[in-house]
PDB file of N, CA and C in Angstrom:
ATOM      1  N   UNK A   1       0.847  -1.199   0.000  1.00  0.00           N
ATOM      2  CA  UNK A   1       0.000   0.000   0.000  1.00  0.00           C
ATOM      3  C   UNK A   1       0.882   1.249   0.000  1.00  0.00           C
ATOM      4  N   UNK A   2      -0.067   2.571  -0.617  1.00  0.00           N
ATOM      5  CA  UNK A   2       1.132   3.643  -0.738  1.00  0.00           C
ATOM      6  C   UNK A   2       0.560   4.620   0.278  1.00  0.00           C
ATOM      7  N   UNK A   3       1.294   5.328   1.028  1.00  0.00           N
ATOM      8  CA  UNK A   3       0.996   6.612   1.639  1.00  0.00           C
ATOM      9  C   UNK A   3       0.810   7.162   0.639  1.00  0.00           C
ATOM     10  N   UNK A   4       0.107   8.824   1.250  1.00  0.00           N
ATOM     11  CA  UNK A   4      -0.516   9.785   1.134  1.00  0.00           C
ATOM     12  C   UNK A   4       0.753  10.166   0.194  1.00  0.00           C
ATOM     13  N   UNK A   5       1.758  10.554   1.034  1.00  0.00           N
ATOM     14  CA  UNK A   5       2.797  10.888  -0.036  1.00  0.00           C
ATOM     15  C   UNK A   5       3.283  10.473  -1.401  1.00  0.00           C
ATOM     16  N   UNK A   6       3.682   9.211  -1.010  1.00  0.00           N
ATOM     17  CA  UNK A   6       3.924   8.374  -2.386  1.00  0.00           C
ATOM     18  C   UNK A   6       3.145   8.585  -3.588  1.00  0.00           C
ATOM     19  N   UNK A   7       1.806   8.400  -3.060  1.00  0.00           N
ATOM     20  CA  UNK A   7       0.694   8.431  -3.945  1.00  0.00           C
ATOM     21  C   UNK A   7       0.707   9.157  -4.841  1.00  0.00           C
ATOM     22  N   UNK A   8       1.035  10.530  -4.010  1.00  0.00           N
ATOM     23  CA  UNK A   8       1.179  12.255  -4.453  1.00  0.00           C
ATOM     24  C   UNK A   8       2.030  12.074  -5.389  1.00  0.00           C
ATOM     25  N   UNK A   9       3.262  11.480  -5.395  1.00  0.00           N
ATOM     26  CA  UNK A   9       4.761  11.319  -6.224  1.00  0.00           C
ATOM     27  C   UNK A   9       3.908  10.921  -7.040  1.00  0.00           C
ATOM     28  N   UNK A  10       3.435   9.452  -7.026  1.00  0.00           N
ATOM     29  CA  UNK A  10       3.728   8.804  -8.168  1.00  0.00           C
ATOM     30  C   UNK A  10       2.702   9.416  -9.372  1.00  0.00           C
ATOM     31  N   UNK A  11       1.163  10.312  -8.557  1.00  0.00           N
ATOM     32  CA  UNK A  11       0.519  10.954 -10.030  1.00  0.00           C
ATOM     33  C   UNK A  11       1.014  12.042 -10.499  1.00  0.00           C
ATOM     34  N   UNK A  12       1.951  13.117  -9.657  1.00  0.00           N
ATOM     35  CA  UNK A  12       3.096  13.997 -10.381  1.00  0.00           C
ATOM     36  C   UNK A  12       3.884  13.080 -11.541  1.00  0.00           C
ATOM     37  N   UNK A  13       4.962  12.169 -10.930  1.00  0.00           N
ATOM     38  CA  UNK A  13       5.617  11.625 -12.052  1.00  0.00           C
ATOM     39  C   UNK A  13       4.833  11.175 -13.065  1.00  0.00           C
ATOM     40  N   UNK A  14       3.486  10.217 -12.847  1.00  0.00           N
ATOM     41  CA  UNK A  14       2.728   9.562 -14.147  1.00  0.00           C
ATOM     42  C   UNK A  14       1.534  10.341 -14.338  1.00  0.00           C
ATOM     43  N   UNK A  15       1.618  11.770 -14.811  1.00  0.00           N
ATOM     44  CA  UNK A  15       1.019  12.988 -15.464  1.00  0.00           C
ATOM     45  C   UNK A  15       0.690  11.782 -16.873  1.00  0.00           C
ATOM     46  N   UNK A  16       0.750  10.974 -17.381  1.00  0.00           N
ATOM     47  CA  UNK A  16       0.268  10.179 -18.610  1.00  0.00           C
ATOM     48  C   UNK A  16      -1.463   9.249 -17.625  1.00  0.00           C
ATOM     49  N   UNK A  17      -2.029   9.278 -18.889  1.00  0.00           N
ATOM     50  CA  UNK A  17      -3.465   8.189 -18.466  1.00  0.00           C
ATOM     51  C   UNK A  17      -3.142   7.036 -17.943  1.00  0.00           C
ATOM     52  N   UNK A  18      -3.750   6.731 -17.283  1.00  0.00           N
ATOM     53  CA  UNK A  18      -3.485   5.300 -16.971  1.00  0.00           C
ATOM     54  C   UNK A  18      -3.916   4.194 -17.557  1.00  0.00           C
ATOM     55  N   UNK A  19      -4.694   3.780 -18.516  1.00  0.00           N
ATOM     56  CA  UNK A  19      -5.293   3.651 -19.782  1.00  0.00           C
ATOM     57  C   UNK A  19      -3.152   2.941 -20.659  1.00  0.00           C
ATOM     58  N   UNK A  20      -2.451   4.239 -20.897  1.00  0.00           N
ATOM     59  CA  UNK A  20      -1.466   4.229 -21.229  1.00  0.00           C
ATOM     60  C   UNK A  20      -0.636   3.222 -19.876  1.00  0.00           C
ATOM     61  N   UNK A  21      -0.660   3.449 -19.152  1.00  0.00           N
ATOM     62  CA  UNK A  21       0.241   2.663 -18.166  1.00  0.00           C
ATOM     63  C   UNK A  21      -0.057   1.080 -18.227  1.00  0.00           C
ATOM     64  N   UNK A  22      -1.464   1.239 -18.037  1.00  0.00           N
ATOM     65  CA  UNK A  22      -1.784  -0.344 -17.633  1.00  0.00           C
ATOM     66  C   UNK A  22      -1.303  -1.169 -19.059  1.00  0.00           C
ATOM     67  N   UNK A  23      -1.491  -0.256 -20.287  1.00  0.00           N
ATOM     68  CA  UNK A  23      -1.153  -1.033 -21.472  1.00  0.00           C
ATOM     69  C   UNK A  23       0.437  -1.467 -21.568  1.00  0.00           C
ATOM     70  N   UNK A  24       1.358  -0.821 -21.013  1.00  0.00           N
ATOM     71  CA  UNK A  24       2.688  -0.756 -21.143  1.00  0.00           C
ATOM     72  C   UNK A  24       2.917  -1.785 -19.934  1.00  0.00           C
ATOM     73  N   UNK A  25       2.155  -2.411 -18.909  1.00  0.00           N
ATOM     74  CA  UNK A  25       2.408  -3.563 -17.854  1.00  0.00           C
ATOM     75  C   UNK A  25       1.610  -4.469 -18.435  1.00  0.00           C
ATOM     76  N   UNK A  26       1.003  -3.988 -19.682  1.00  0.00           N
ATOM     77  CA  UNK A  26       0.288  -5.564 -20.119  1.00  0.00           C
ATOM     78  C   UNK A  26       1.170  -5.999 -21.380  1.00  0.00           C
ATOM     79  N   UNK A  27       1.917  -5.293 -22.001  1.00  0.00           N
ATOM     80  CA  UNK A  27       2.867  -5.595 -23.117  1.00  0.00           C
ATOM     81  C   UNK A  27       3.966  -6.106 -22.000  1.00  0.00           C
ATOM     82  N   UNK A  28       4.800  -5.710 -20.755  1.00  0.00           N
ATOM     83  CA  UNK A  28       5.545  -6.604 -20.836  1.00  0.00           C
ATOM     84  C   UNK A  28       5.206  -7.625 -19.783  1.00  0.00           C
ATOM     85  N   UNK A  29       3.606  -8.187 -19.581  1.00  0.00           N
ATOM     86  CA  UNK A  29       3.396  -9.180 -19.435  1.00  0.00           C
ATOM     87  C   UNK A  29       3.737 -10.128 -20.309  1.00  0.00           C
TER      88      UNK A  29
END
């Protein structure tokens, strides 16, 4: 699980859809 913080980081850094993310952890499934 992520803290409050982390959380915060990680939707600053992944400013991209997530739509786009989940596809890029299903290609290198």
């Amino acid at each position: 699980m992520y803290d409050n913080r982390q959380f915060n980081n990680l939707r600053l850094i992944h400013s991209v859809p997530w739509s786009i993310f989940i596809s890029i952890l299903l290609t290198i499934w």
